[in-house]
C-alpha atoms as a PDB file:
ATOM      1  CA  UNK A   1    -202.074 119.883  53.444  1.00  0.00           C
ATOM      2  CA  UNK A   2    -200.949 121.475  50.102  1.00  0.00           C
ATOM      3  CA  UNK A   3    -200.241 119.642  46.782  1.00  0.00           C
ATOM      4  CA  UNK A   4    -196.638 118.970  46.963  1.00  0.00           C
ATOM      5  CA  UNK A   5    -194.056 121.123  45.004  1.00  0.00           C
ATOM      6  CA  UNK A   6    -193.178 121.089  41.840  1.00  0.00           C
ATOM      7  CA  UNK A   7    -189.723 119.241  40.868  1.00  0.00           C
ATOM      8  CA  UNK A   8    -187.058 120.329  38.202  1.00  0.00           C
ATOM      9  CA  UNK A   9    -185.560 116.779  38.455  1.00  0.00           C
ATOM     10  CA  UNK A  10    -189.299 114.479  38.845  1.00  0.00           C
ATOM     11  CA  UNK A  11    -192.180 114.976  35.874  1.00  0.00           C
ATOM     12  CA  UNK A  12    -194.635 112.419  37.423  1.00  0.00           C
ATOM     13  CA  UNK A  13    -194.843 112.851  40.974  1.00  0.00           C
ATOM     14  CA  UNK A  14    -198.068 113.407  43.049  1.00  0.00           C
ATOM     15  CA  UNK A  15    -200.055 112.890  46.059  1.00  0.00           C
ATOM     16  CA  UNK A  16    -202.446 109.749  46.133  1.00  0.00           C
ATOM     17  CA  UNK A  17    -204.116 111.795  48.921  1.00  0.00           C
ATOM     18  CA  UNK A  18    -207.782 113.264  48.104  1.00  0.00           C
ATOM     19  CA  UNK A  19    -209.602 110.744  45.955  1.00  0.00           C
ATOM     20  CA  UNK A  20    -213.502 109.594  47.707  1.00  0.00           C
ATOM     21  CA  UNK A  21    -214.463 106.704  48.780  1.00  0.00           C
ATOM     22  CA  UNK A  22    -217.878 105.369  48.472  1.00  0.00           C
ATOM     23  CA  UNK A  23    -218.377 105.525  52.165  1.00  0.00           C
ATOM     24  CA  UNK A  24    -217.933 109.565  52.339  1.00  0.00           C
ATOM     25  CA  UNK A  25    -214.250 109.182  53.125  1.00  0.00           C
ATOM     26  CA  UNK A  26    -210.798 110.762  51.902  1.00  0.00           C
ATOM     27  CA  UNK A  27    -207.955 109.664  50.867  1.00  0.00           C
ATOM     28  CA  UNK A  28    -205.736 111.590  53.319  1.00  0.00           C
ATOM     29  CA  UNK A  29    -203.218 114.002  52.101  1.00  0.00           C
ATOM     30  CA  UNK A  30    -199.896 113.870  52.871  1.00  0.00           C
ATOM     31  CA  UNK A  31    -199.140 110.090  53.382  1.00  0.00           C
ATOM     32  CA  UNK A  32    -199.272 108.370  50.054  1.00  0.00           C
ATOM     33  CA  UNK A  33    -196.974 109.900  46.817  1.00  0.00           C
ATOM     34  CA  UNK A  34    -196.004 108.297  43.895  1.00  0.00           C
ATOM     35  CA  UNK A  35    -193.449 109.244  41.234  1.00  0.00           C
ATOM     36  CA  UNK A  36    -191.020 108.596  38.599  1.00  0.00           C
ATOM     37  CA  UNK A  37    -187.161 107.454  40.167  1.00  0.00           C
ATOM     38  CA  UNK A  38    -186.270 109.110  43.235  1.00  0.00           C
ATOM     39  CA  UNK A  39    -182.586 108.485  41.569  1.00  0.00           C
ATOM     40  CA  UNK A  40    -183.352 111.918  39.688  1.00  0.00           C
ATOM     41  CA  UNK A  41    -183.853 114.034  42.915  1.00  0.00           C
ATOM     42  CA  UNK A  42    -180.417 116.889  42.851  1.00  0.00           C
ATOM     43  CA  UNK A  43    -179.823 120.040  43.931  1.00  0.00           C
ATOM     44  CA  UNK A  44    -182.580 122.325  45.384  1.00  0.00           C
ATOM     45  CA  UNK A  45    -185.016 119.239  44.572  1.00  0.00           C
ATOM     46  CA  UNK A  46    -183.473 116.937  47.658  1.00  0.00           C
ATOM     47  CA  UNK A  47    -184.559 119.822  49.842  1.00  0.00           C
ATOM     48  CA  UNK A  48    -188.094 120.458  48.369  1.00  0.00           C
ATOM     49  CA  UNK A  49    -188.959 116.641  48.944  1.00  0.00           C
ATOM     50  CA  UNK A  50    -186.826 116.407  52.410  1.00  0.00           C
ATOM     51  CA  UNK A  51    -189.837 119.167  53.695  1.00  0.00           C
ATOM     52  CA  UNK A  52    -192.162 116.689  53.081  1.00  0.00           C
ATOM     53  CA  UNK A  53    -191.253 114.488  55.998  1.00  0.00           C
ATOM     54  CA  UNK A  54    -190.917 111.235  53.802  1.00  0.00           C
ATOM     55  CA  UNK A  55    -190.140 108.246  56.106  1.00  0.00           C
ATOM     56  CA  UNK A  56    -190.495 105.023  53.826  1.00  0.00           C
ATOM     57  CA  UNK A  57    -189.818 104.379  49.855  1.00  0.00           C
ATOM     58  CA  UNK A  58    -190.450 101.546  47.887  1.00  0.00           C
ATOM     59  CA  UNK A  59    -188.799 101.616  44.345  1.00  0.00           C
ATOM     60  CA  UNK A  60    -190.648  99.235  41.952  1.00  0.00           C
ATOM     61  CA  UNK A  61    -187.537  98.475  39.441  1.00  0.00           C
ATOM     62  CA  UNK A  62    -185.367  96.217  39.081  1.00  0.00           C
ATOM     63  CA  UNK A  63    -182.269  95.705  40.844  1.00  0.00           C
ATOM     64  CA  UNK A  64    -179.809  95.940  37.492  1.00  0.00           C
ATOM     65  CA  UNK A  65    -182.281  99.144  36.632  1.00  0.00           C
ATOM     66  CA  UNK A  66    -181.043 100.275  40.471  1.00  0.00           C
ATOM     67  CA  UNK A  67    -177.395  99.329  39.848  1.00  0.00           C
ATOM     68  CA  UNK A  68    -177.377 101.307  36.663  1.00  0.00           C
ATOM     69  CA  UNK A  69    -179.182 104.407  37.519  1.00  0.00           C
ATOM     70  CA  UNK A  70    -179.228 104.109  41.221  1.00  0.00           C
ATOM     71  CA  UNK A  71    -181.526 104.903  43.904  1.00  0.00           C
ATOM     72  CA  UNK A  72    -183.435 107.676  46.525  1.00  0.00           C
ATOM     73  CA  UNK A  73    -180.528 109.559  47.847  1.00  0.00           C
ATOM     74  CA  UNK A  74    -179.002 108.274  51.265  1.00  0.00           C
ATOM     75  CA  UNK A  75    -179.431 111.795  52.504  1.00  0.00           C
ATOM     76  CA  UNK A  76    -182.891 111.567  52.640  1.00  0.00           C
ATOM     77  CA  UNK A  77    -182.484 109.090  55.545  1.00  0.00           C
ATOM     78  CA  UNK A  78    -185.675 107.133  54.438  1.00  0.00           C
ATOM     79  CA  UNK A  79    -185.914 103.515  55.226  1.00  0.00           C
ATOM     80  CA  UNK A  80    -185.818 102.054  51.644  1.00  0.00           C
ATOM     81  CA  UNK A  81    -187.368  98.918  50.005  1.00  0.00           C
ATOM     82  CA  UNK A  82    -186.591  97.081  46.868  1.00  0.00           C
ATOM     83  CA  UNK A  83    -189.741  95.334  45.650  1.00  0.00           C
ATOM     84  CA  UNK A  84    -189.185  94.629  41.785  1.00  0.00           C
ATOM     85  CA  UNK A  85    -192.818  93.393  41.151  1.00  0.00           C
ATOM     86  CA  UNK A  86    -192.366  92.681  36.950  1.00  0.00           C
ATOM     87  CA  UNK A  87    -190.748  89.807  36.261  1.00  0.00           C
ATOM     88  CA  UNK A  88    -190.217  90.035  32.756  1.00  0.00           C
ATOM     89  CA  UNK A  89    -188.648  92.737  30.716  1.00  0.00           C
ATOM     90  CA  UNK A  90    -189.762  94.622  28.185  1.00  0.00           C
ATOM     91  CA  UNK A  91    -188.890  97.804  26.488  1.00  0.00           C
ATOM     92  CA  UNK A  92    -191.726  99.931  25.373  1.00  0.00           C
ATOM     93  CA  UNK A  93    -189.630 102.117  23.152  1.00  0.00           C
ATOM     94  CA  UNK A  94    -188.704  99.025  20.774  1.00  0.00           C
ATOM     95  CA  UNK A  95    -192.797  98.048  20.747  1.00  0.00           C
ATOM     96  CA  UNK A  96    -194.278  97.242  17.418  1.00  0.00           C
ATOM     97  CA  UNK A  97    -195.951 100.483  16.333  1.00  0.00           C
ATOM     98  CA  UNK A  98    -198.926  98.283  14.582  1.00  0.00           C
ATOM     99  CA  UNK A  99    -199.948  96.964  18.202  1.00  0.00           C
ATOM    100  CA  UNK A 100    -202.895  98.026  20.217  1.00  0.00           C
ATOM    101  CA  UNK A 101    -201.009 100.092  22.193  1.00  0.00           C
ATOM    102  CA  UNK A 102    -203.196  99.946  24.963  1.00  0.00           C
ATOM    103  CA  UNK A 103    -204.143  95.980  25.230  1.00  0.00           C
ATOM    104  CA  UNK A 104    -201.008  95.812  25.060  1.00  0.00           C
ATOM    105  CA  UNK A 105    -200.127  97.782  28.117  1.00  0.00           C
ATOM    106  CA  UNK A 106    -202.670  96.238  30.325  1.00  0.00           C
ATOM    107  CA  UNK A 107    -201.675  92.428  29.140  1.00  0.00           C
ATOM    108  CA  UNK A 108    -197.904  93.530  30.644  1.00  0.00           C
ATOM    109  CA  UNK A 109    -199.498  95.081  33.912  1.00  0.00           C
ATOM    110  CA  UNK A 110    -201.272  91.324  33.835  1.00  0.00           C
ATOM    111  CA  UNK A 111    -198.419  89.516  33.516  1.00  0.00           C
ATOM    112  CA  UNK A 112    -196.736  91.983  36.474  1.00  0.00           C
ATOM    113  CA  UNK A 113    -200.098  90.903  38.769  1.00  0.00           C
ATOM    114  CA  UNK A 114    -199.835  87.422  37.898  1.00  0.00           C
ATOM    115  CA  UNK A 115    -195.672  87.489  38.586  1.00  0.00           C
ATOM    116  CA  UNK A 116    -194.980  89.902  41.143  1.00  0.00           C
ATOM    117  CA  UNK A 117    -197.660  88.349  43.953  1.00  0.00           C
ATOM    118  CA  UNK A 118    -194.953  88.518  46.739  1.00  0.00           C
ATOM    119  CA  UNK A 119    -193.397  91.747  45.881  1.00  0.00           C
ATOM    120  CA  UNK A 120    -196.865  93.251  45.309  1.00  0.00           C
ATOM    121  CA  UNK A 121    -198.326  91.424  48.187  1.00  0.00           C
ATOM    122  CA  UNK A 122    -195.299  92.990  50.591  1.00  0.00           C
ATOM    123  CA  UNK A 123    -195.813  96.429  49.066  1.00  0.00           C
ATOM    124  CA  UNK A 124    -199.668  96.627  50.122  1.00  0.00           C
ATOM    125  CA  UNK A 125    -198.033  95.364  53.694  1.00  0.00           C
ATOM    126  CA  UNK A 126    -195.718  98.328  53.948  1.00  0.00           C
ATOM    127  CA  UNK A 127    -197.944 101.097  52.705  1.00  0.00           C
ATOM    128  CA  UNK A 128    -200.084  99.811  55.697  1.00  0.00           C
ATOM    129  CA  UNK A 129    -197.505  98.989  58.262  1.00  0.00           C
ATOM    130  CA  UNK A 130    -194.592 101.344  57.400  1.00  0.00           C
ATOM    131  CA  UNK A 131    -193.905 104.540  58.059  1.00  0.00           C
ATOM    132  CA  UNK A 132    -195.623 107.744  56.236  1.00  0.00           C
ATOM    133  CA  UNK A 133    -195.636 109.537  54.572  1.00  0.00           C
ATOM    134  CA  UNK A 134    -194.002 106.701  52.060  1.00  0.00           C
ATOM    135  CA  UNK A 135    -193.812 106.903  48.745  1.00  0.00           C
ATOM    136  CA  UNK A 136    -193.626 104.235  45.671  1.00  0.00           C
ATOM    137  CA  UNK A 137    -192.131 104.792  42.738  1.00  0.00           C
ATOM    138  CA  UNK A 138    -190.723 103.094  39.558  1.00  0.00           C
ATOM    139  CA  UNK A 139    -188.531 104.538  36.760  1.00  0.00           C
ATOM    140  CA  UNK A 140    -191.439 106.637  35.055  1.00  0.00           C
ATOM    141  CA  UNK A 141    -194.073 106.507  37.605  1.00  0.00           C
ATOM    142  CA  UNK A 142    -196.233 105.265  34.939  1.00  0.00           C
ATOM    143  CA  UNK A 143    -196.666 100.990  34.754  1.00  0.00           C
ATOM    144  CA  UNK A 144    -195.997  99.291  37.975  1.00  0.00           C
ATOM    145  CA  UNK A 145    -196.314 102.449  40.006  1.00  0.00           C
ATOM    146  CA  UNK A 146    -199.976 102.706  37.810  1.00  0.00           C
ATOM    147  CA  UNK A 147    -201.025  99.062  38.958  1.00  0.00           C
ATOM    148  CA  UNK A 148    -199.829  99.387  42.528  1.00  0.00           C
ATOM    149  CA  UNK A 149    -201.635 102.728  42.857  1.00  0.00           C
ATOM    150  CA  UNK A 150    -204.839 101.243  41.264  1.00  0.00           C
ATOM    151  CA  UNK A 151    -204.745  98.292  43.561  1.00  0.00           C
ATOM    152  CA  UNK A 152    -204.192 100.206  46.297  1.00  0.00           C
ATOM    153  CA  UNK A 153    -206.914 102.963  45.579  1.00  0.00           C
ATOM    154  CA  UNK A 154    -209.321  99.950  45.064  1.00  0.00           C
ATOM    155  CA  UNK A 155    -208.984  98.486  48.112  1.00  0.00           C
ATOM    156  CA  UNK A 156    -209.565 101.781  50.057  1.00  0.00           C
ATOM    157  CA  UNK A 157    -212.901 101.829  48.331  1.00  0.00           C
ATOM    158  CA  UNK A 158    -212.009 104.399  45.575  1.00  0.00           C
ATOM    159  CA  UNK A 159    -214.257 103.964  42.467  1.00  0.00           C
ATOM    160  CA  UNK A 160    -212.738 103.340  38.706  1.00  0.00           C
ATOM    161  CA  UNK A 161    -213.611 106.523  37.194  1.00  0.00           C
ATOM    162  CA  UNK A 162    -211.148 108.105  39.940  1.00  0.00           C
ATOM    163  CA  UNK A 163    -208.398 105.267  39.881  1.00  0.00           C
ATOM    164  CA  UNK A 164    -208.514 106.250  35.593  1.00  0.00           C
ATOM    165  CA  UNK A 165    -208.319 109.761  36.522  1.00  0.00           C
ATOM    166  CA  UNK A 166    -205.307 109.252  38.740  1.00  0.00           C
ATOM    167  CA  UNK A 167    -203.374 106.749  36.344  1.00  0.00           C
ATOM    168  CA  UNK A 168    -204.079 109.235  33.434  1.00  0.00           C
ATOM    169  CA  UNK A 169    -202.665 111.904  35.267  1.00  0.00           C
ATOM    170  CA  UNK A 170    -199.603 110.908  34.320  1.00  0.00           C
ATOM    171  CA  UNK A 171    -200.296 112.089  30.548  1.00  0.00           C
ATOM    172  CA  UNK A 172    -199.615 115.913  32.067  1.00  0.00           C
ATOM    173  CA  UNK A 173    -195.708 114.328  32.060  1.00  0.00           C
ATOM    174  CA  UNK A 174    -195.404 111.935  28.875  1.00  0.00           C
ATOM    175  CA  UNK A 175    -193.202 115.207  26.807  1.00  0.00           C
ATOM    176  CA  UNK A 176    -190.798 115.180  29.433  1.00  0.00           C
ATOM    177  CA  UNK A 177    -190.505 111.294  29.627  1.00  0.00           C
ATOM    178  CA  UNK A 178    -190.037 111.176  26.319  1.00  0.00           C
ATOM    179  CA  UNK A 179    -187.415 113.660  26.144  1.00  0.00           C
ATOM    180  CA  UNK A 180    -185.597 112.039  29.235  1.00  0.00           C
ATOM    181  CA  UNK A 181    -185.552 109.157  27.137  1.00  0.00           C
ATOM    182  CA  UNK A 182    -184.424 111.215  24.039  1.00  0.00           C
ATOM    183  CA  UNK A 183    -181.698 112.628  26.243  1.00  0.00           C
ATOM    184  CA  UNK A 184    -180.632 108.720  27.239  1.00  0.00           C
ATOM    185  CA  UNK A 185    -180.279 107.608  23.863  1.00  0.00           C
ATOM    186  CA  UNK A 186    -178.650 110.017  22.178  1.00  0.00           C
ATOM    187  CA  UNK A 187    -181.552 112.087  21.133  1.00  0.00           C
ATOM    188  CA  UNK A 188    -183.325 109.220  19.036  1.00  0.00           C
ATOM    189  CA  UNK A 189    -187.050 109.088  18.871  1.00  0.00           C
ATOM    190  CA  UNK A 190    -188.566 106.102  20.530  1.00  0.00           C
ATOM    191  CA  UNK A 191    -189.909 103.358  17.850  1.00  0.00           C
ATOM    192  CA  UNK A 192    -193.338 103.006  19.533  1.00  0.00           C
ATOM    193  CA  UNK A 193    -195.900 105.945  19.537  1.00  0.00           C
ATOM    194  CA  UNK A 194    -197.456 105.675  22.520  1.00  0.00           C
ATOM    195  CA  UNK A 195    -194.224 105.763  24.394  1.00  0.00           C
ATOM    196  CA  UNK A 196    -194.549 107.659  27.500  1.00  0.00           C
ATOM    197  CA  UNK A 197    -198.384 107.464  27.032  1.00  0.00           C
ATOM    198  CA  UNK A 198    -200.896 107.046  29.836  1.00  0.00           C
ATOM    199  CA  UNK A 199    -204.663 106.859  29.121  1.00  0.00           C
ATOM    200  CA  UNK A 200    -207.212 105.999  31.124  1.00  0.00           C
ATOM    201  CA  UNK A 201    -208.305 103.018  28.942  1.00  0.00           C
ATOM    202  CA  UNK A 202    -205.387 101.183  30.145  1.00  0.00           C
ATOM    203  CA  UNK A 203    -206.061 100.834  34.227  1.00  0.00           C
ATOM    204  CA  UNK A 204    -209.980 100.735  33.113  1.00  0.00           C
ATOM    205  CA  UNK A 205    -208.757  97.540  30.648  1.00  0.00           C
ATOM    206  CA  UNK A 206    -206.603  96.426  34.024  1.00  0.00           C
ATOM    207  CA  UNK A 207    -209.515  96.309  36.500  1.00  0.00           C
ATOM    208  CA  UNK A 208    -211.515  94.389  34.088  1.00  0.00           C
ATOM    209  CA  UNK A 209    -209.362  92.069  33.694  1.00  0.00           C
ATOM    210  CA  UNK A 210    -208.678  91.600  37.332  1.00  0.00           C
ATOM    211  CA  UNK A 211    -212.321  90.989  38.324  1.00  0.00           C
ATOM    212  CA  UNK A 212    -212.844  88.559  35.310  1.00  0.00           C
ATOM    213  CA  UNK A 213    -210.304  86.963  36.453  1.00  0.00           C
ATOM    214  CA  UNK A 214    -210.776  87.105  40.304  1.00  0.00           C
ATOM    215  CA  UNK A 215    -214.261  88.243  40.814  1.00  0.00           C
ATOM    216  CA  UNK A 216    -213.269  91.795  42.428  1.00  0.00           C
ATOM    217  CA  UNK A 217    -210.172  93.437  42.254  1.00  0.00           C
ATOM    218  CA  UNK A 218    -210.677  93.303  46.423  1.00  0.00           C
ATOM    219  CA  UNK A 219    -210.656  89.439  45.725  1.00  0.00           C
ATOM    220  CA  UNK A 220    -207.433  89.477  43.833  1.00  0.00           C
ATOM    221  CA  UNK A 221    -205.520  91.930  46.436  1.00  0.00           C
ATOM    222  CA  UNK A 222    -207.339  88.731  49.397  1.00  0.00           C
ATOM    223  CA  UNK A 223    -207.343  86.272  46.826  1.00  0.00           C
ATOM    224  CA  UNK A 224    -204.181  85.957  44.600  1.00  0.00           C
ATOM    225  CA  UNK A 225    -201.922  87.757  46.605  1.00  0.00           C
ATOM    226  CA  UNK A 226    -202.954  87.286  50.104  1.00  0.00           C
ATOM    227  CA  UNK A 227    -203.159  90.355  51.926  1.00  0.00           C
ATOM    228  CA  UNK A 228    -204.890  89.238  55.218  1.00  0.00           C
ATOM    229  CA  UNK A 229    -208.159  91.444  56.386  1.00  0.00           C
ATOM    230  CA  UNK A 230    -205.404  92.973  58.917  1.00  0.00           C
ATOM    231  CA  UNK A 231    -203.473  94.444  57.019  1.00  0.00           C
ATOM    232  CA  UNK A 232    -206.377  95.918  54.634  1.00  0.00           C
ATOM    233  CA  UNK A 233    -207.946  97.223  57.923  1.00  0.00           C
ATOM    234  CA  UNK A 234    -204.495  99.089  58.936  1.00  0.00           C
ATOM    235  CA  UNK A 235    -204.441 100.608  55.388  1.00  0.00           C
ATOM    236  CA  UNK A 236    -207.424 102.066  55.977  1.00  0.00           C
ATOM    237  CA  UNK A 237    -206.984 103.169  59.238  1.00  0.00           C
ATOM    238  CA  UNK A 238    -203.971 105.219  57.986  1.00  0.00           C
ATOM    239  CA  UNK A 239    -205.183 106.548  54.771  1.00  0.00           C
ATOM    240  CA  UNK A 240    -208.631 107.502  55.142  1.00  0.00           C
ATOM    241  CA  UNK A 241    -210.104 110.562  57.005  1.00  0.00           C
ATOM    242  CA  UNK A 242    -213.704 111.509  57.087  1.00  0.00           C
ATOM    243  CA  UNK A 243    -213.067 114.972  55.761  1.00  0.00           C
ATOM    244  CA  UNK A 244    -215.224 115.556  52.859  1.00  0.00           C
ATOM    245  CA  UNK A 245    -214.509 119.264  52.560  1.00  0.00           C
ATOM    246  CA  UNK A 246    -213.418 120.121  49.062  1.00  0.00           C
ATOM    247  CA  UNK A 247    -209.686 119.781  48.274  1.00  0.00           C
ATOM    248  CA  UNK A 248    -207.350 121.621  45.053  1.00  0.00           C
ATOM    249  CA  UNK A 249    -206.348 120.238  42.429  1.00  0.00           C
ATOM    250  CA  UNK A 250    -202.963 119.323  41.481  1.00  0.00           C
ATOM    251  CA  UNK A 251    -201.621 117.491  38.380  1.00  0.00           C
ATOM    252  CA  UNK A 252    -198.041 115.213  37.921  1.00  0.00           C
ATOM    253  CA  UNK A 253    -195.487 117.728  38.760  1.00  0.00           C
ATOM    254  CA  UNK A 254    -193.941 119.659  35.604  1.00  0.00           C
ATOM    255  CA  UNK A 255    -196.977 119.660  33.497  1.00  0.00           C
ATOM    256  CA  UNK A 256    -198.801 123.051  32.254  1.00  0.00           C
ATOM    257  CA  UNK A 257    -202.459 121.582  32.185  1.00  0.00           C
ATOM    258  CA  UNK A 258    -204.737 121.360  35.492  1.00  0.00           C
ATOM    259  CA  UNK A 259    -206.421 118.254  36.052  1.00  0.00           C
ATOM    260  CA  UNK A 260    -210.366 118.341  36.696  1.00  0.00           C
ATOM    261  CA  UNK A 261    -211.525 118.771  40.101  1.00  0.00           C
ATOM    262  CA  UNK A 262    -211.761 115.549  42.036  1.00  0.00           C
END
């Protein structure tokens, strides 16, 4: 499997596939993608991510965000599912500047983990009993697509130092996020710095939290949400692969720098 293409239309989309477990396995290529809104996908782009065989999306926003910017092309033919897993809005662009930007992140993904427990819990389901390749996605592919990634990653046995290197991935596409959001509002600048900002402190403050709070993240996914050792079986069964030959990089799509080997 290659990395997927690049996209004119998506800056934060990549394949969850080649992360190791602590067992010797794979994340398998292929299956698993996340991104910023499908909504963007035009033009050439609905062809480029038709050829990769996409059967199943879950979108991550809310339905008014859906109504107002709307949602993966019908084209595509996917079976679709709305899981809005934060329950309380926010906008990061209006964020007071003297925060810590990044405490502040991860005590929003908290409040998503301790709110969204049936939307999260149903997403887990359908990344292990729905069709693949799937993929989830939110409007930047950056919060709730970051902690359903993270969760997910963690259950298949992938360590933190990979789960940070994944989430921080997305710092290859914060310039264009910004500008899309420069673009939306009239070419303002947004009020909070860290806008569009992805470090790997963030998810490393998030898992932290989570076993603090729960133990293990494993025993929040069991725990909290109530994923049944079923359905964390059948997400390994279809995302794991015992090939531990190296794999290429590959970085959000639309950004110039190249992550570090995995």
């Amino acid at each position: 499997m290659t990395t997927p293409p690049d996209f004119a239309t998506l800056c934060n989309f990549r394949d969850l596939g080649g992360w190791r477990t602590g067992d010797g396995r794979t994340v398998a290529r292929g299956r698993l993608y996340r991104s910023d809104s499908l909504a963007k996908l035009a033009g050439a782009d609905l062809e480029r991510f038709a050829a990769l065989g996409v059967r199943t999306v879950i979108d991550l926003r809310y339905p008014w965000e859906i109504a107002d910017r709307g949602r993966a092309p019908e084209s595509l033919g996917v079976t679709w599912h709305n899981l809005s897993i934060e329950h309380r809005p926010y906008v990061q662009a209006d964020t007071d500047p003297d925060v810590d930007p990044w405490r502040y992140l991860a005590d929003r993904y908290a409040e998503v983990a301790e709110d969204g427990v049936a939307e999260l819990r149903r997403a887990i389901e359908v990344i292990a009993d729905g069709e693949h390749p799937l993929v989830f996605h939110c409007a930047s592919g950056k919060d709730r697509t970051g902690l359903l990634a993270a969760l997910v990653l963690s259950v298949l046995g992938v360590d933190d130092d990979q789960i940070a290197a994944d989430f921080a991935l997305t710092e290859h596409a914060t310039d264009r996020l910004v500008a899309e959001w420069r673009d939306r509002n009239g070419g303002a600048t947004p009020g909070w710095p860290a806008y569009g900002r992805a470090p790997a402190e963030v998810i490393r403050l998030v898992l932290a939290d989570l076993r603090a709070a729960h133990g293990s993240v494993h025993g929040y996914v069991t725990g909290r949400l109530g994923v049944d050792a079923q359905t964390i079986d059948a997400l390994r069964a279809r995302l794991l692969t015992g090939d531990t030959k190296p794999l290429p990089t590959q970085g959000a799509t639309g950004s110039t720098p190249t992550p570090a080997a995995r």
